[in-house]
C-alpha atoms as a PDB file:
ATOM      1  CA  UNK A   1       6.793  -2.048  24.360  1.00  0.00           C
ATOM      2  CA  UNK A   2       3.462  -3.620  22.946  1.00  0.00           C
ATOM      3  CA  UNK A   3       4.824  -6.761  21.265  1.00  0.00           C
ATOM      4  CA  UNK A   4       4.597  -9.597  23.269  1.00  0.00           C
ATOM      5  CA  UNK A   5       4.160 -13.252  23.489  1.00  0.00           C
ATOM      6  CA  UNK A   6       1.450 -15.495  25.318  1.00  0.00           C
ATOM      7  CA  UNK A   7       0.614 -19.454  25.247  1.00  0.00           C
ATOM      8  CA  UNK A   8      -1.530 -20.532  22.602  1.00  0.00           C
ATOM      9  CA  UNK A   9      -4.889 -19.576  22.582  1.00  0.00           C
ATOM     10  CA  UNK A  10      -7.498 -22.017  21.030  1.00  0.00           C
ATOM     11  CA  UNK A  11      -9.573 -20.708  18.272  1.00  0.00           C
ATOM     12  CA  UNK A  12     -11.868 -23.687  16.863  1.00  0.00           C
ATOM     13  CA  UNK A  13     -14.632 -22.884  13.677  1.00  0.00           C
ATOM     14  CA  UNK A  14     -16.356 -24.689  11.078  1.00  0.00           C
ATOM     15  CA  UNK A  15     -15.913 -24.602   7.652  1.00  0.00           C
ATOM     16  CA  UNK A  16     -18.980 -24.710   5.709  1.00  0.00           C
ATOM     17  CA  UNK A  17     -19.542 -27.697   2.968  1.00  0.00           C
ATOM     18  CA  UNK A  18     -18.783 -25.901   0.383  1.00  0.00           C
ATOM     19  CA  UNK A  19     -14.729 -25.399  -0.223  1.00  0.00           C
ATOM     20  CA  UNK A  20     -13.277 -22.877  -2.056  1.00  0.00           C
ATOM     21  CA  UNK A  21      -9.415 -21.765  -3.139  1.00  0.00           C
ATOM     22  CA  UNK A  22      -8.792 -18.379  -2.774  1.00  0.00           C
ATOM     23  CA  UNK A  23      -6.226 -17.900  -5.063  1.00  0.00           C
ATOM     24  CA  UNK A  24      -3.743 -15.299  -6.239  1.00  0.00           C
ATOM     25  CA  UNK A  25      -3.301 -13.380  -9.381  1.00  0.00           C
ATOM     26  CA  UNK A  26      -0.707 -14.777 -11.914  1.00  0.00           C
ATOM     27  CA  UNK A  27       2.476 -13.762 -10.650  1.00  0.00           C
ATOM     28  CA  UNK A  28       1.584 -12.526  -7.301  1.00  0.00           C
ATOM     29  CA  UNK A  29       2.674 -13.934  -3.297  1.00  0.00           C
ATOM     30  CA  UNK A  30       0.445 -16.631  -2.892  1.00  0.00           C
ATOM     31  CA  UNK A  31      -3.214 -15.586  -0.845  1.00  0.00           C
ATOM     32  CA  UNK A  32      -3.252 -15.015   2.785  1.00  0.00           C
ATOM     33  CA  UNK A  33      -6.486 -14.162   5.181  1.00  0.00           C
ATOM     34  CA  UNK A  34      -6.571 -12.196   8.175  1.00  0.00           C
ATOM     35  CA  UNK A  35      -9.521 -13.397  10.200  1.00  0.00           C
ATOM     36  CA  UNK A  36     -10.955 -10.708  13.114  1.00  0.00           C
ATOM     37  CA  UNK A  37     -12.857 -11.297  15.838  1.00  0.00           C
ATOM     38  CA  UNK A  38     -14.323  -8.214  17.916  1.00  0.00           C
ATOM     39  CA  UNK A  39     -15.335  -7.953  21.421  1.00  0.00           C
ATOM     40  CA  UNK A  40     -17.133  -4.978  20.928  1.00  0.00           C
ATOM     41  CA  UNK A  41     -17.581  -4.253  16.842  1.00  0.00           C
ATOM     42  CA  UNK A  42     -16.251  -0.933  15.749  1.00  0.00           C
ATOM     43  CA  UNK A  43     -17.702   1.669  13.621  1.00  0.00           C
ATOM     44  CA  UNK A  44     -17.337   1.008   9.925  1.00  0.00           C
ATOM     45  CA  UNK A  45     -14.739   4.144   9.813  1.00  0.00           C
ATOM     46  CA  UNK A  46     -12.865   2.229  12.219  1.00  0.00           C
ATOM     47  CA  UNK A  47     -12.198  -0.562  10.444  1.00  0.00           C
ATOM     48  CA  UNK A  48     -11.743   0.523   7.078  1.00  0.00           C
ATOM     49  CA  UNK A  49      -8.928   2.914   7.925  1.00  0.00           C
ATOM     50  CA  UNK A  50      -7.570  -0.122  10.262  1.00  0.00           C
ATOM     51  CA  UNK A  51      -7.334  -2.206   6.979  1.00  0.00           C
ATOM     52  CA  UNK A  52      -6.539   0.636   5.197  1.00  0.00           C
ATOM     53  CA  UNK A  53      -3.083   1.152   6.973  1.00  0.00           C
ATOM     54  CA  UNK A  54      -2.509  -2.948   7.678  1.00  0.00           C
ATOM     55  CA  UNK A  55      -2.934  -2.804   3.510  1.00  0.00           C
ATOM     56  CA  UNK A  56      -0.643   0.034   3.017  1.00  0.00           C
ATOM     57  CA  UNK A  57       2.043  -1.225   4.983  1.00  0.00           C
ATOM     58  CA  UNK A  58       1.888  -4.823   3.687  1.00  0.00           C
ATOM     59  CA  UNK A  59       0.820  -4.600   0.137  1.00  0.00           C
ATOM     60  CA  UNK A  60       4.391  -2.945  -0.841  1.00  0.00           C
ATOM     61  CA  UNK A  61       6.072  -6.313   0.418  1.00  0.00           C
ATOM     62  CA  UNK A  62       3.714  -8.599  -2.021  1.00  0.00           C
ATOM     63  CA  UNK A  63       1.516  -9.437   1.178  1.00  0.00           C
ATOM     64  CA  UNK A  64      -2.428  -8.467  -0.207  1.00  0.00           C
ATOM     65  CA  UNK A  65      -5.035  -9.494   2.878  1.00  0.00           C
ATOM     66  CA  UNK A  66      -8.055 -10.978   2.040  1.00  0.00           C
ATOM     67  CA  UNK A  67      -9.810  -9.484   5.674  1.00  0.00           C
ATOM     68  CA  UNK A  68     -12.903 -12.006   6.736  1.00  0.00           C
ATOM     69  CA  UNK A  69     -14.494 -12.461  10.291  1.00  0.00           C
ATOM     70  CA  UNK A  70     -15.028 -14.942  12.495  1.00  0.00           C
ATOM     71  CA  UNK A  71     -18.480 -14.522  12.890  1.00  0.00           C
ATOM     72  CA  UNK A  72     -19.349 -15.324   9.426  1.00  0.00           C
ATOM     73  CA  UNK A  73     -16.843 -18.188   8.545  1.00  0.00           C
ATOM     74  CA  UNK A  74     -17.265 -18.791   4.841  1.00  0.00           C
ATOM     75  CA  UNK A  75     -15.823 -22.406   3.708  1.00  0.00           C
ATOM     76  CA  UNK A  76     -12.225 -20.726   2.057  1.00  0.00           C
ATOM     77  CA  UNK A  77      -8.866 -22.464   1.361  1.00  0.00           C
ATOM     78  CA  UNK A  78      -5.671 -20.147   1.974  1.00  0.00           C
ATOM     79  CA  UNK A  79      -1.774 -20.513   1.644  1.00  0.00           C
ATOM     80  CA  UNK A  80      -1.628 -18.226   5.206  1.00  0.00           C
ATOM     81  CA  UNK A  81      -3.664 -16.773   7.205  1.00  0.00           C
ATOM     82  CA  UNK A  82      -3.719 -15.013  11.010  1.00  0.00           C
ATOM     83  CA  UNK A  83      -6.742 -15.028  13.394  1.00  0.00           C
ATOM     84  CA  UNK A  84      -6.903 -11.447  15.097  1.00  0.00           C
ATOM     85  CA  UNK A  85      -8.988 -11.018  18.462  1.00  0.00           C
ATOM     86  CA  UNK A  86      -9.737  -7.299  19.422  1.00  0.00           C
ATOM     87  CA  UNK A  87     -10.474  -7.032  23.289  1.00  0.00           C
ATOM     88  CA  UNK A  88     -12.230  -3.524  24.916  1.00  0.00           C
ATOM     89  CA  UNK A  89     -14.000  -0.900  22.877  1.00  0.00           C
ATOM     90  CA  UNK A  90     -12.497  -0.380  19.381  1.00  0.00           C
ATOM     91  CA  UNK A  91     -15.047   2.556  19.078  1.00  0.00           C
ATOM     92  CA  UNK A  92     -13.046   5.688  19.687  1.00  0.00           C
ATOM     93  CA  UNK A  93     -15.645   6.813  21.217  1.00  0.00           C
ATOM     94  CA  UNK A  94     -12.894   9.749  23.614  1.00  0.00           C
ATOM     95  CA  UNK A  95     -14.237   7.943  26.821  1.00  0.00           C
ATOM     96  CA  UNK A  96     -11.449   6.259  28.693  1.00  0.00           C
ATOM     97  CA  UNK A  97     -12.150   2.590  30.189  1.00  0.00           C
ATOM     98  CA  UNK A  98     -13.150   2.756  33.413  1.00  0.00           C
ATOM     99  CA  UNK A  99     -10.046   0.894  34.567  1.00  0.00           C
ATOM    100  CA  UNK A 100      -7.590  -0.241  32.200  1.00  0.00           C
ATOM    101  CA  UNK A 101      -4.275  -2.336  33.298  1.00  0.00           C
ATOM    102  CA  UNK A 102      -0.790  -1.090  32.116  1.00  0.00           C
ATOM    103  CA  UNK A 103       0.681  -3.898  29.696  1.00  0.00           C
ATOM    104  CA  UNK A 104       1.313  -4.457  25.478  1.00  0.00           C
ATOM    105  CA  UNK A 105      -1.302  -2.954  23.027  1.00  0.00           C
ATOM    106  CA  UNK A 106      -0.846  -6.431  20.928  1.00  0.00           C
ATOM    107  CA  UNK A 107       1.211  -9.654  21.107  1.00  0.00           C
ATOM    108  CA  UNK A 108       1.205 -12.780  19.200  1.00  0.00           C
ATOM    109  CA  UNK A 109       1.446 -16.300  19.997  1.00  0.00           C
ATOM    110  CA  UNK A 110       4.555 -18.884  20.812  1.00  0.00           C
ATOM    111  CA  UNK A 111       4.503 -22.461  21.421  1.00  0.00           C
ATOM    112  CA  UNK A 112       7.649 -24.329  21.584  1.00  0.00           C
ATOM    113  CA  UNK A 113       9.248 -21.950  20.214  1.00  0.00           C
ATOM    114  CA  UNK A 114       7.075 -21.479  17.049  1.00  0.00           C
ATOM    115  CA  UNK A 115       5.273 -18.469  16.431  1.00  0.00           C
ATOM    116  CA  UNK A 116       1.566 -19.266  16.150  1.00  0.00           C
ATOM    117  CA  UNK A 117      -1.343 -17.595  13.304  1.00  0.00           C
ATOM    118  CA  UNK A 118      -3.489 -15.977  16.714  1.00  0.00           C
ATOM    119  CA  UNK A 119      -2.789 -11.933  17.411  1.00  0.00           C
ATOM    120  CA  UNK A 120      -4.765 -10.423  20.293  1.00  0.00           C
ATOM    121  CA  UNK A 121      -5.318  -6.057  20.210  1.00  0.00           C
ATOM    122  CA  UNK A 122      -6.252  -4.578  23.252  1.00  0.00           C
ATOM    123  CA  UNK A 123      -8.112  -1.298  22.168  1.00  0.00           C
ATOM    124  CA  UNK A 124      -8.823   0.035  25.760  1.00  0.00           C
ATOM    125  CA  UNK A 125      -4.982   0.293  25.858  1.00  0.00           C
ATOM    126  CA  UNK A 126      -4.327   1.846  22.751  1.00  0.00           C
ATOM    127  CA  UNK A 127      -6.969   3.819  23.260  1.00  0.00           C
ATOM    128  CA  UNK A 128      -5.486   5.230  26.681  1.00  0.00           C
ATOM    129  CA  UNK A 129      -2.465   5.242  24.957  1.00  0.00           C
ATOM    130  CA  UNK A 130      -3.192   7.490  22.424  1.00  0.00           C
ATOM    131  CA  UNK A 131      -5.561  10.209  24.545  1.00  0.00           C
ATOM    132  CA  UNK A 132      -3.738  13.359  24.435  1.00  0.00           C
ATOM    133  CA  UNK A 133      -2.904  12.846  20.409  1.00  0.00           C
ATOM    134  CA  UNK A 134      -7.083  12.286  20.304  1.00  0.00           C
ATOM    135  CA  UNK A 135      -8.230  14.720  22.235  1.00  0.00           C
ATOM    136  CA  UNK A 136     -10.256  17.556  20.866  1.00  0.00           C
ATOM    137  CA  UNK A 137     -10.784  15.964  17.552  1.00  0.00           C
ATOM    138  CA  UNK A 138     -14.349  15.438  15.360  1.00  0.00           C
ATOM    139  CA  UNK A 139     -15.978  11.872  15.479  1.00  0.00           C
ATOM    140  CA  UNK A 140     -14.912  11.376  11.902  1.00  0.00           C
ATOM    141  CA  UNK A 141     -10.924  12.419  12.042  1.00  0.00           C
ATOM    142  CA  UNK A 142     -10.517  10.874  15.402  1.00  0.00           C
ATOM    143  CA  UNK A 143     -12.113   7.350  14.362  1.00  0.00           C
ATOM    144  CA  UNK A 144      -9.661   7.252  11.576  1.00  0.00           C
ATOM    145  CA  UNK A 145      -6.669   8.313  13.367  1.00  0.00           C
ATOM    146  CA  UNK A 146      -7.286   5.204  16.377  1.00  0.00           C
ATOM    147  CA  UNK A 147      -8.119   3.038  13.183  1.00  0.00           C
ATOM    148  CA  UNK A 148      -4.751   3.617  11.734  1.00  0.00           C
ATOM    149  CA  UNK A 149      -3.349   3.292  14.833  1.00  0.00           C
ATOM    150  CA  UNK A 150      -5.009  -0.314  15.249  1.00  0.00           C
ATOM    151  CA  UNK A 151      -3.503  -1.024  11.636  1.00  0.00           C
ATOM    152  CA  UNK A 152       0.268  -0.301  12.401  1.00  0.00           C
ATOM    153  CA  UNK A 153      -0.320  -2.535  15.786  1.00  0.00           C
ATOM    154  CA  UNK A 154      -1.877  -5.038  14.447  1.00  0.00           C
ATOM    155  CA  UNK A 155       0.352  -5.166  11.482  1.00  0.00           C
ATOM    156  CA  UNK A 156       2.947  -5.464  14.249  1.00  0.00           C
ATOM    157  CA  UNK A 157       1.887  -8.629  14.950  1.00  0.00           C
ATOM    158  CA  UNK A 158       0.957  -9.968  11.444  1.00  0.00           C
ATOM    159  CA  UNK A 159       4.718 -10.136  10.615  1.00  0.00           C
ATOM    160  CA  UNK A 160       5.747 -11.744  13.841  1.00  0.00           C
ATOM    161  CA  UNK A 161       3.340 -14.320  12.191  1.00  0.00           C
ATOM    162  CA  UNK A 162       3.792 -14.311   8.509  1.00  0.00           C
ATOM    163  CA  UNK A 163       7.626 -14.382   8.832  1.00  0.00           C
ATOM    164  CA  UNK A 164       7.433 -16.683  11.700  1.00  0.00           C
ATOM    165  CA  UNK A 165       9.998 -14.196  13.788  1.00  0.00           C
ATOM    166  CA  UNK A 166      10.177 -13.967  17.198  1.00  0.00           C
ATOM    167  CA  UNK A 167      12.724 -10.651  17.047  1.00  0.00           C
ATOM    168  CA  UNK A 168      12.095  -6.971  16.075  1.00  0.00           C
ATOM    169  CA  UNK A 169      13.978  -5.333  12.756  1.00  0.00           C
ATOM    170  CA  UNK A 170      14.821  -1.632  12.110  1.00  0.00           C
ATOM    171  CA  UNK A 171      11.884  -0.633   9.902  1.00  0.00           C
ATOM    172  CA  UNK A 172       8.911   1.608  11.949  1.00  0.00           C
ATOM    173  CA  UNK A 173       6.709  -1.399  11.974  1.00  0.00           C
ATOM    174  CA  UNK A 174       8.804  -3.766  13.795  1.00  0.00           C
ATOM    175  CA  UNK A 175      10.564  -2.066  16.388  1.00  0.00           C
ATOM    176  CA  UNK A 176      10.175  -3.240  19.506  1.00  0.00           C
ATOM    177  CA  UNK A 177       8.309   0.214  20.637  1.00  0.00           C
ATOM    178  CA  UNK A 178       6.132   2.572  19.465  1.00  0.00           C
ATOM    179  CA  UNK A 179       5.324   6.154  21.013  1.00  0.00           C
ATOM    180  CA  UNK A 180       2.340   7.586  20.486  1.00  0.00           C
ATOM    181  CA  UNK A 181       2.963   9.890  18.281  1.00  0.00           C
ATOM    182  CA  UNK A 182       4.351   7.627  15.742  1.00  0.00           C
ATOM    183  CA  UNK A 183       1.012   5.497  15.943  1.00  0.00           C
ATOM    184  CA  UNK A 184      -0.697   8.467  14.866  1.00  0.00           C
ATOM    185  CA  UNK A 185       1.978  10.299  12.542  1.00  0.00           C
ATOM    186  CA  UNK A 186       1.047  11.023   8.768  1.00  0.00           C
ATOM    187  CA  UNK A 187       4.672   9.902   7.619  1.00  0.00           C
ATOM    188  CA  UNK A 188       4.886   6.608   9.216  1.00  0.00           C
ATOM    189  CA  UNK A 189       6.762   3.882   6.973  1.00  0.00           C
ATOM    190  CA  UNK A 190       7.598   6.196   4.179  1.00  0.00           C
ATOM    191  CA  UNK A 191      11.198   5.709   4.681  1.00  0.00           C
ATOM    192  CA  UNK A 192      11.098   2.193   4.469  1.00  0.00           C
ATOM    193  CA  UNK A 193      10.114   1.995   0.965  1.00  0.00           C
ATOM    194  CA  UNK A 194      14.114   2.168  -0.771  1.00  0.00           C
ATOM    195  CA  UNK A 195      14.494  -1.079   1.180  1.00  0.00           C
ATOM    196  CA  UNK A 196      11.942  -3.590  -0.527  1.00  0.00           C
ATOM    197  CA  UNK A 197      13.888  -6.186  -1.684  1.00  0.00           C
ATOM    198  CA  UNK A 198      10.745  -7.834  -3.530  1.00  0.00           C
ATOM    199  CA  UNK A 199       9.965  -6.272  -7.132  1.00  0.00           C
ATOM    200  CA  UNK A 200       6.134  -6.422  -6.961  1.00  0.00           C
ATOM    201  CA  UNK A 201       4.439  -7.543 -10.313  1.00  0.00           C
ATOM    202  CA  UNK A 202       2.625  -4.980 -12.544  1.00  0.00           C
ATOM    203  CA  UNK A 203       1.273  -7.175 -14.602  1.00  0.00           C
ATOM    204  CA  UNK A 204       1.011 -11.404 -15.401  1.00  0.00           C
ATOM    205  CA  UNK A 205       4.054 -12.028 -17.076  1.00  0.00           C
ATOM    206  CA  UNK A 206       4.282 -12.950 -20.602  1.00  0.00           C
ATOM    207  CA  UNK A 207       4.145 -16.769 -21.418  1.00  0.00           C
ATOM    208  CA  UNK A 208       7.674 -17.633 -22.975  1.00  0.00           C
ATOM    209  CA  UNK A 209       7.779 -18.429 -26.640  1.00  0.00           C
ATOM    210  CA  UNK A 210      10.771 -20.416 -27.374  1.00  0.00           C
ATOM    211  CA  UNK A 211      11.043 -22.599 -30.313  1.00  0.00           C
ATOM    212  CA  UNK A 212      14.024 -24.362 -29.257  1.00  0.00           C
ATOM    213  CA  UNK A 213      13.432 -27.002 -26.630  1.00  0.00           C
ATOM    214  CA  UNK A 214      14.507 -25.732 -23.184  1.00  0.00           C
ATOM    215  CA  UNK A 215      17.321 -27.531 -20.955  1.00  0.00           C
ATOM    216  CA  UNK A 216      16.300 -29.280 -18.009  1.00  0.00           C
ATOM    217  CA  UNK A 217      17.495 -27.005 -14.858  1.00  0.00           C
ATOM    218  CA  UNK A 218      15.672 -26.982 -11.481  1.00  0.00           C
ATOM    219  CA  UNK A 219      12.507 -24.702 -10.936  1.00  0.00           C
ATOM    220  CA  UNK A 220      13.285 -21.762 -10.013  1.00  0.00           C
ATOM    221  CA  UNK A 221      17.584 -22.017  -9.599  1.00  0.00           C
ATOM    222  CA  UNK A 222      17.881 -19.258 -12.855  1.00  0.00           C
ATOM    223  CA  UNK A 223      15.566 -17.222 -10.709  1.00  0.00           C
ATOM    224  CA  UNK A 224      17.775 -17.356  -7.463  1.00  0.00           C
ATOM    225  CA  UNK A 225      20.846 -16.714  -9.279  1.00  0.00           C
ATOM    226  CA  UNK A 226      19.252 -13.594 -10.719  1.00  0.00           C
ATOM    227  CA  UNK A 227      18.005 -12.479  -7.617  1.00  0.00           C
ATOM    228  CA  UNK A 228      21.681 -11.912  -6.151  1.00  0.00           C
ATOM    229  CA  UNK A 229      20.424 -13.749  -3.315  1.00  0.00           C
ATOM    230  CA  UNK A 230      23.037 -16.518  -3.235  1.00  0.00           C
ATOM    231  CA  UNK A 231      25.781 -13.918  -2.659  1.00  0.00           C
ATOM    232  CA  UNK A 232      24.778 -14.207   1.398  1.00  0.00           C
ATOM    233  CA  UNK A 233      22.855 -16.951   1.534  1.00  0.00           C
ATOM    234  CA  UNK A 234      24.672 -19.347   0.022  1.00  0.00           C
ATOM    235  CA  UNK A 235      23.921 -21.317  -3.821  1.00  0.00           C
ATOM    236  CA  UNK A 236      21.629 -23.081  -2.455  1.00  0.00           C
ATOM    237  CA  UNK A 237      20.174 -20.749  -0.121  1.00  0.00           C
ATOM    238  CA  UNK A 238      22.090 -23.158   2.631  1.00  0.00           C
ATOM    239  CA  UNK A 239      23.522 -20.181   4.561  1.00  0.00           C
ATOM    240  CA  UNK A 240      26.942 -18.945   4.656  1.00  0.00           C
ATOM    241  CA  UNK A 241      29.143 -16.275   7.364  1.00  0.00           C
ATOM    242  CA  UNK A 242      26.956 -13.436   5.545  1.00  0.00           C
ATOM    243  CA  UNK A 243      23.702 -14.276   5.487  1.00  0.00           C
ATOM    244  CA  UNK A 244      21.900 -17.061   7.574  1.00  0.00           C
ATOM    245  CA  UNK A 245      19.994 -20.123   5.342  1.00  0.00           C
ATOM    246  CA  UNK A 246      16.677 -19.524   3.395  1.00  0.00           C
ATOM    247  CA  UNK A 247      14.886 -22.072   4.836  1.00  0.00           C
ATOM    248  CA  UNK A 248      16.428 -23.195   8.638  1.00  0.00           C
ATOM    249  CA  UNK A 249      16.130 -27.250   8.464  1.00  0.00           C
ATOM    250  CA  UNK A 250      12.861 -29.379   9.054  1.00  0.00           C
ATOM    251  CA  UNK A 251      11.137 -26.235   8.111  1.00  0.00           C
ATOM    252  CA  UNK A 252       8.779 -25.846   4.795  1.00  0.00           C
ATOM    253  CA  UNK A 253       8.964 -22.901   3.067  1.00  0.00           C
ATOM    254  CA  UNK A 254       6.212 -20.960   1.096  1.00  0.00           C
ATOM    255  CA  UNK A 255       6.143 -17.400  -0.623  1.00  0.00           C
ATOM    256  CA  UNK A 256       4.171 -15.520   2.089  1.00  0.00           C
ATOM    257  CA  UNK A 257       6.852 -16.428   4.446  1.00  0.00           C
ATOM    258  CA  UNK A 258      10.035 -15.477   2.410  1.00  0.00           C
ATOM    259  CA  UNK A 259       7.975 -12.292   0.999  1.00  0.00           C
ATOM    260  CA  UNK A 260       7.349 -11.382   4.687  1.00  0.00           C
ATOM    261  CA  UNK A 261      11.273 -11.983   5.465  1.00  0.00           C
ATOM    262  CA  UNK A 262      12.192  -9.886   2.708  1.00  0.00           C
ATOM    263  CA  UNK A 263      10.613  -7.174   3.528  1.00  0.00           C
ATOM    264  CA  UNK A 264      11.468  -7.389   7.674  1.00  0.00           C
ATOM    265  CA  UNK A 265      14.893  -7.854   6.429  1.00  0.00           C
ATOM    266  CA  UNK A 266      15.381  -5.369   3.891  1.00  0.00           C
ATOM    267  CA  UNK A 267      17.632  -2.675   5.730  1.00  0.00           C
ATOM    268  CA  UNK A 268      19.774  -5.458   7.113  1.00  0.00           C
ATOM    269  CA  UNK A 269      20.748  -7.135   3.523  1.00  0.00           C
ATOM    270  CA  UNK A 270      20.849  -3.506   1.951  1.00  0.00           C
ATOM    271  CA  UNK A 271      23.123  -2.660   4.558  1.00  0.00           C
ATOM    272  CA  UNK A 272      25.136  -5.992   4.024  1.00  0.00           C
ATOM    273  CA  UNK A 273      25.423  -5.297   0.639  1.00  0.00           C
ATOM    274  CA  UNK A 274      26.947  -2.093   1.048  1.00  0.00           C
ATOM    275  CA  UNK A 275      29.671  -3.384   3.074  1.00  0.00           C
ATOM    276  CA  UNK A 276      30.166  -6.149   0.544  1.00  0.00           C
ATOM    277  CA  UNK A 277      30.444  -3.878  -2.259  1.00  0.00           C
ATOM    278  CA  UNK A 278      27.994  -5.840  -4.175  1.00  0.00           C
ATOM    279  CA  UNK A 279      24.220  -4.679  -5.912  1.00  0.00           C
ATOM    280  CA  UNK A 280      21.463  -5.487  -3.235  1.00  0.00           C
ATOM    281  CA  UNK A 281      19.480  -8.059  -4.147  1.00  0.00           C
ATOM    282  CA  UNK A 282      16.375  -8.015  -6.252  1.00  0.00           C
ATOM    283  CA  UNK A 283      13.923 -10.744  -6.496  1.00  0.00           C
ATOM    284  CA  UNK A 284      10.388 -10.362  -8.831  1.00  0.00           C
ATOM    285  CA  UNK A 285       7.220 -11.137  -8.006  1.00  0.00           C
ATOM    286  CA  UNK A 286       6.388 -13.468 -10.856  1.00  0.00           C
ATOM    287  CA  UNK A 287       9.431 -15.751  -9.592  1.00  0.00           C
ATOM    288  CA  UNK A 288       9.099 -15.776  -5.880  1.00  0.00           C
ATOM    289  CA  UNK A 289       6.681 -19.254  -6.150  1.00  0.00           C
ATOM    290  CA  UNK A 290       9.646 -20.923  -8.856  1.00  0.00           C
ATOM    291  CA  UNK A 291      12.155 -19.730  -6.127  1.00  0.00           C
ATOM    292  CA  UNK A 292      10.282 -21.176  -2.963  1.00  0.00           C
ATOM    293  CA  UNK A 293      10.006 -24.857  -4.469  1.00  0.00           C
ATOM    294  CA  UNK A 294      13.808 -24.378  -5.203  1.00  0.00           C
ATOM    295  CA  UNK A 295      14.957 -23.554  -1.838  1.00  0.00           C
ATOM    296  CA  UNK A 296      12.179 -26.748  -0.302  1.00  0.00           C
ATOM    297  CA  UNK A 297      14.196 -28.752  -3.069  1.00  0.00           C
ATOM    298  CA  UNK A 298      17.314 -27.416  -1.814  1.00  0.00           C
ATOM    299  CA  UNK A 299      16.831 -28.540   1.426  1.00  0.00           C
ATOM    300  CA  UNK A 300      15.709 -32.207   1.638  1.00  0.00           C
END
């Protein structure tokens, strides 16, 4: 088991003078940042097929990183982000640590019960971890093999944050344990794509054009209705005996958090809907923003 949880750790940097909003396409989940910090940087092969696979498995669930790095802290305004610290040698280099403690290849944070934006990735670990599945291979296959290992680990973690969940789900990327061959297997996650509950956008949606003068309804209720959602969840996303509420009380809402629920949920509430004899729900892109100001509405 590599998921785990520690006390906060402080990570304090300045922003520059010079503020800019990083913001999404028309239509798409609102921006999020994943900033990394290395103890030892890793080769450029490394880390592209680390954020190749983090990108792969998130992007399908409306979740596009904007990667930056703590060592050059640029003065950039986000909806979410996550601060990932790498510990050991990230290299791949086929040496084994000298020493290397048994324990998780990644955890996250948790304070009072609230799941912190800090993820730490122990690469000596993983890299012990994965020996036998490395050994043998060329520089260039066997950097990009621990890189994509490091990106289903770390992304791991980046749900436990952007969903703010504690627990594990069903899909490969948040059970509670990996073996090593699945951090390293070609296929990984490829199941998991009849289950995406979120419809993302191809394209900026066409600007209504209608002549007559539109009612008055609340942002984003048409949306919900459409979605199916309210069938668990209740009309107002309150909750109800199948589904629990949208937004638990005292907490704020925003569209990387329900797009990052969505998609850790989606075998569950495909499953539900199976036994409920109803069509599994559907929500678009272009409406998840409309939806989240609802369900913030909805709640106060």
């Amino acid at each position: 088991m590599y998921s785990g949880y520690k006390d906060l750790i402080h990570v304090r940097f300045g922003l520059g003078c010079l503020v800019l909003a990083v913001l999404p396409a028309p239509g798409q989940v609102e921006s999020v940042a994943v900033y990394t910090g290395f103890q030892k940087q890793p080769p450029q092969t490394v880390l592209e097929s680390m954020q190749e696979e983090v990108a792969a498995i998130m992007a399908p669930g409306g979740l596009r990183l904007n990667w930056r790095s703590l060592d050059r802290i640029r003065g950039e305004v986000f909806s979410e982000l996550a601060v990932a610290r790498f510990k050991g040698n990230c290299a791949a280099s086929g040496l084994m640590p000298a020493s290397v403690e048994s324990g998780a290849l990644a955890w996250s944070h948790v304070s009072d019960g609230v799941v912190l934006p800090f993820a730490d990735v122990d690469c000596d670990r993983i890299q012990v971890f994965l020996q036998h599945q490395m050994q043998g291979l060329e520089v260039s296959r066997r950097e990009r093999i621990f890189g994509r290992a490091m990106g289903r680990v770390l992304a791991h973690e980046l749900y436990h944050i952007f969903a703010r969940a504690q627990g594990h789900g069903s899909r490969d990327v948040d059970k509670p344990a990996f073996t090593a061959a699945e951090l390293v297997a070609d296929d990984f996650g490829f199941d998991d794509a009849k289950y995406h509950i979120l419809q993302l956008a191809r394209q900026p949606a066409p600007a209504a054009k209608d002549k007559a003068p539109r009612r008055k309804t609340q942002p984003g209720l048409a949306a919900y209705v459409k979605s199916g959602c309210g069938t668990c969840h209740g009309s107002r996303g309150q909750g109800s005996r199948h589904g629990p509420s949208l937004r638990p009380l005292g907490e704020w809402l925003d569209s990387v958090i329900l797009a990052a629920k969505l998609e850790r949920g989606g075998p569950k509430m495909c499953k539900r809907a199976r036994n409920l004899k109803v069509p599994a729900p559907v929500l678009a892109e272009e409406d998840i923003r409309e939806i989240v100001r609802f369900l913030n509405s909805a709640a106060e």
